[in-house]
Protein backbone atom coordinates (compact mmCIF):
# COMPACT_ATOMS: atom_id res chain seq x y z
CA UNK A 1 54.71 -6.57 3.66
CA UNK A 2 51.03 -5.47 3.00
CA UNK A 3 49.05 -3.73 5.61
CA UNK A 4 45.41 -4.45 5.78
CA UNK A 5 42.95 -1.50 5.87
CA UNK A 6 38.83 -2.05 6.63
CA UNK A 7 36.57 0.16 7.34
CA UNK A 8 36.64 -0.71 11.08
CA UNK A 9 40.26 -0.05 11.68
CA UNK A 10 40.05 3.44 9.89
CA UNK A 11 37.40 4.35 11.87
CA UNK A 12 38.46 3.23 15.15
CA UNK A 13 41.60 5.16 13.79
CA UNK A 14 39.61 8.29 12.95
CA UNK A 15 37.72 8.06 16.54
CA UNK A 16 41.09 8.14 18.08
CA UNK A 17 42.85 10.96 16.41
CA UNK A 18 39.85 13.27 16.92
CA UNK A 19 38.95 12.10 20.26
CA UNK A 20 38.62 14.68 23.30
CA UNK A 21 41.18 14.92 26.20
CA UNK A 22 38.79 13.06 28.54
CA UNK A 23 37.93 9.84 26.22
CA UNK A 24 41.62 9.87 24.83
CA UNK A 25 42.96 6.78 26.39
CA UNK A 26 39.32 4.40 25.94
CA UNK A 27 39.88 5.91 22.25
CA UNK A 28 43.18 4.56 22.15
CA UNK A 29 42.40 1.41 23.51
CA UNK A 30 39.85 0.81 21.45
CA UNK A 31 41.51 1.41 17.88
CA UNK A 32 44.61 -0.82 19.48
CA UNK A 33 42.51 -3.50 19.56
CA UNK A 34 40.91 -3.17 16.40
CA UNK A 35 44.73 -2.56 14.97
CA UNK A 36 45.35 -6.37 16.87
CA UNK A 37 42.16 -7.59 15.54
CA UNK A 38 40.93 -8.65 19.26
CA UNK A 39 37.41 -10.01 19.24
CA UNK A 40 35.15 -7.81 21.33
CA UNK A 41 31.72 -8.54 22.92
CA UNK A 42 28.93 -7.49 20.77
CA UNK A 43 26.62 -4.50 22.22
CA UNK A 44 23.28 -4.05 22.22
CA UNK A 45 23.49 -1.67 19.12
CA UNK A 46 25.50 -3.82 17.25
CA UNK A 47 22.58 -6.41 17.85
CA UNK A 48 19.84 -4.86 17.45
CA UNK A 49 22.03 -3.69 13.43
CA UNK A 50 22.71 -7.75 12.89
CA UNK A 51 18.72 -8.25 13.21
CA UNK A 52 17.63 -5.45 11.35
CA UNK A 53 20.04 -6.20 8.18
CA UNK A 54 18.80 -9.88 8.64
CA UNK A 55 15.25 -9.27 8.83
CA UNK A 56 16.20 -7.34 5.45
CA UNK A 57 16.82 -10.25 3.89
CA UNK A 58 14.55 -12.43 5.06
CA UNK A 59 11.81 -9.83 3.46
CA UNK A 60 13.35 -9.89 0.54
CA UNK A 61 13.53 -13.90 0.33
CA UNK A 62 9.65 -13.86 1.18
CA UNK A 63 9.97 -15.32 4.57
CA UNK A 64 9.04 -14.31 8.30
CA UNK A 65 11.21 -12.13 10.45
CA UNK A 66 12.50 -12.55 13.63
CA UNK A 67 11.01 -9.41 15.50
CA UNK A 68 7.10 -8.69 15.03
CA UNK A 69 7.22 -5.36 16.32
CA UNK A 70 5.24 -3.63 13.72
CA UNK A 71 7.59 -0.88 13.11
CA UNK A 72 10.84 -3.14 12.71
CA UNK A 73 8.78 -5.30 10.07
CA UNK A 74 8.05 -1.93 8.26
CA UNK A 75 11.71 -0.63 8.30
CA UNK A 76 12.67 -4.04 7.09
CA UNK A 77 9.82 -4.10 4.46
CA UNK A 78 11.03 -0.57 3.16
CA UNK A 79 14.82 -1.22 2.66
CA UNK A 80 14.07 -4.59 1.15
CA UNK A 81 12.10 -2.69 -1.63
CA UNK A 82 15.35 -0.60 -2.25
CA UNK A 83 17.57 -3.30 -2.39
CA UNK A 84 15.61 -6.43 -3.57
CA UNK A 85 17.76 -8.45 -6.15
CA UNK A 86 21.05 -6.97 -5.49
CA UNK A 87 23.83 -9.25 -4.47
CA UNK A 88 24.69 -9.75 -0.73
CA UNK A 89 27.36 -9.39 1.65
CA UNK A 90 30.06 -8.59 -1.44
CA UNK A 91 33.80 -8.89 -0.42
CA UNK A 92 35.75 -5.92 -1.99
CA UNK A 93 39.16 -5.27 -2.22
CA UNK A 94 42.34 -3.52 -3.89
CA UNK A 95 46.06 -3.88 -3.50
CA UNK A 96 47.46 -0.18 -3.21
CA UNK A 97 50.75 1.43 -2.37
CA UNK A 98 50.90 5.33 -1.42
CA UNK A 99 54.23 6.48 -0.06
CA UNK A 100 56.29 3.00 -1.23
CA UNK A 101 54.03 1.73 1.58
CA UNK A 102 52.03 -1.48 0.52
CA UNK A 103 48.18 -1.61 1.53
CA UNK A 104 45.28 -4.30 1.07
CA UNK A 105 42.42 -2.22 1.54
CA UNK A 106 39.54 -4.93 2.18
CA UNK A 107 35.64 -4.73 3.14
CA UNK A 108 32.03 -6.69 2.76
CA UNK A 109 29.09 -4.33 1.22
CA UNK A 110 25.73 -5.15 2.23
CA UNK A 111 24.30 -5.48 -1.05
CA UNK A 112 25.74 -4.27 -4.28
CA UNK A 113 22.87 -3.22 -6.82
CA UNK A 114 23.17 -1.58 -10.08
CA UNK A 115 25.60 1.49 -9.93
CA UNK A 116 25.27 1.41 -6.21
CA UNK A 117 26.85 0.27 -2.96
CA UNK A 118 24.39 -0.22 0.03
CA UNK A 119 24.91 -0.50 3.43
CA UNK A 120 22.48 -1.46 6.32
CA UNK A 121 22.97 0.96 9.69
CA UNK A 122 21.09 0.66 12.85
CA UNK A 123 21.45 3.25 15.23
CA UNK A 124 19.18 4.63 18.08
CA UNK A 125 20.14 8.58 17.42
CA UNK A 126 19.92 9.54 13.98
CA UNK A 127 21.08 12.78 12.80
CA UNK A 128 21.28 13.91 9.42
CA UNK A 129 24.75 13.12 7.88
CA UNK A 130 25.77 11.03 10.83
CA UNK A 131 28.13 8.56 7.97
CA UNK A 132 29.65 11.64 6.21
CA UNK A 133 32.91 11.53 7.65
CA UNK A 134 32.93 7.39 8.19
CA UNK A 135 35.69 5.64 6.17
CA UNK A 136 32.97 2.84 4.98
CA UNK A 137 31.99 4.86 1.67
CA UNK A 138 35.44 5.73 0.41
CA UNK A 139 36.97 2.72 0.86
CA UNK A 140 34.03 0.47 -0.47
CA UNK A 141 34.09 3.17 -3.73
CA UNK A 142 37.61 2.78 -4.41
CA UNK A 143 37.67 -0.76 -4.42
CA UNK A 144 34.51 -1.27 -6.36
CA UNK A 145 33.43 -0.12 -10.06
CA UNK A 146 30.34 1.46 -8.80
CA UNK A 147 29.79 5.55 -9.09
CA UNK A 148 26.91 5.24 -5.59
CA UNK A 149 26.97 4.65 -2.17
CA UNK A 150 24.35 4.81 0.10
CA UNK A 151 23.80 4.32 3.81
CA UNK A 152 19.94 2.95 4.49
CA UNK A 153 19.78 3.57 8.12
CA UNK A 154 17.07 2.66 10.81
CA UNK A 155 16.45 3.03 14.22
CA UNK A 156 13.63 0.99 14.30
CA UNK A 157 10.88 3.45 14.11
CA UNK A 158 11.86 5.28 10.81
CA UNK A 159 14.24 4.55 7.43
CA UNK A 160 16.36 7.32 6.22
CA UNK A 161 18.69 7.09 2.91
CA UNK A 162 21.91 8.96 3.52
């Protein structure tokens, strides 16, 4: 038997284990679900990441974005620069077995460019090394043969490379 490890799961997993007494149980809840795989509604956030990342692309394949707030067309315009030619939404993966214990370890990189991974983030609150401790990079990085990672994050005013 092979147990299959993404990014989401080890984060949810993370969340849990270092969760506070009084969001405990919605912690638990939550990684349960993403242990079961149970579809959950998307949020506003998540949203508002989907359109970013695709307005991304859409600069970078020349055509017209979906939001024409000024700002949001300039965030997309700047990551596009950064990761113009690279290939999309990569599937990585690697069998491995720690402890006699079998793992797939499996995720989908934004765009993989020269030595580097990318990923698109949205979020509303931005704080400087807000990724550091997410499971994303080191999973990506040991599946691929790529030395880089690097987060391009937006909130829809500003881009920052992380």
């Amino acid at each position: 038997m092979k147990y299959l490890m993404t990014p989401s799961l080890l984060n949810s997993w993370q969340y849990y284990l270092n969760s506070h007494e009084d969001y405990e149980d919605s912690a638990k809840e939550s990684f349960l679900m993403s242990l079961n795989r149970i579809k959950t509604p998307i949020t506003e956030a998540q949203l508002i990441g989907i359109n970013i990342e695709s307005n991304v692309f859409l600069v970078c394949d020349n055509k017209p974005i979906y939001n024409q707030l000024p700002a949001y067309a300039e965030c997309a315009k700047e990551i596009s620069k950064i990761i113009q030619g690279g290939q999309r939404q990569v599937k990585v993966y690697k069998d491995m077995t720690i402890d006699n214990i079998d793992f797939f370890l499996y995720g989908i990189v934004d765009v993989l460019k020269g030595s580097y991974a990318y990923d698109i983030k949205y979020t509303g609150n931005y704080e400087t090394g807000k990724f550091f401790d997410s499971a994303q990079h080191p999973l990506y990085l040991e599946c691929l043969d790529v030395p880089n990672f690097a987060y391009l994050i937006s909130d829809g005013n500003n881009v920052w490379t992380e």
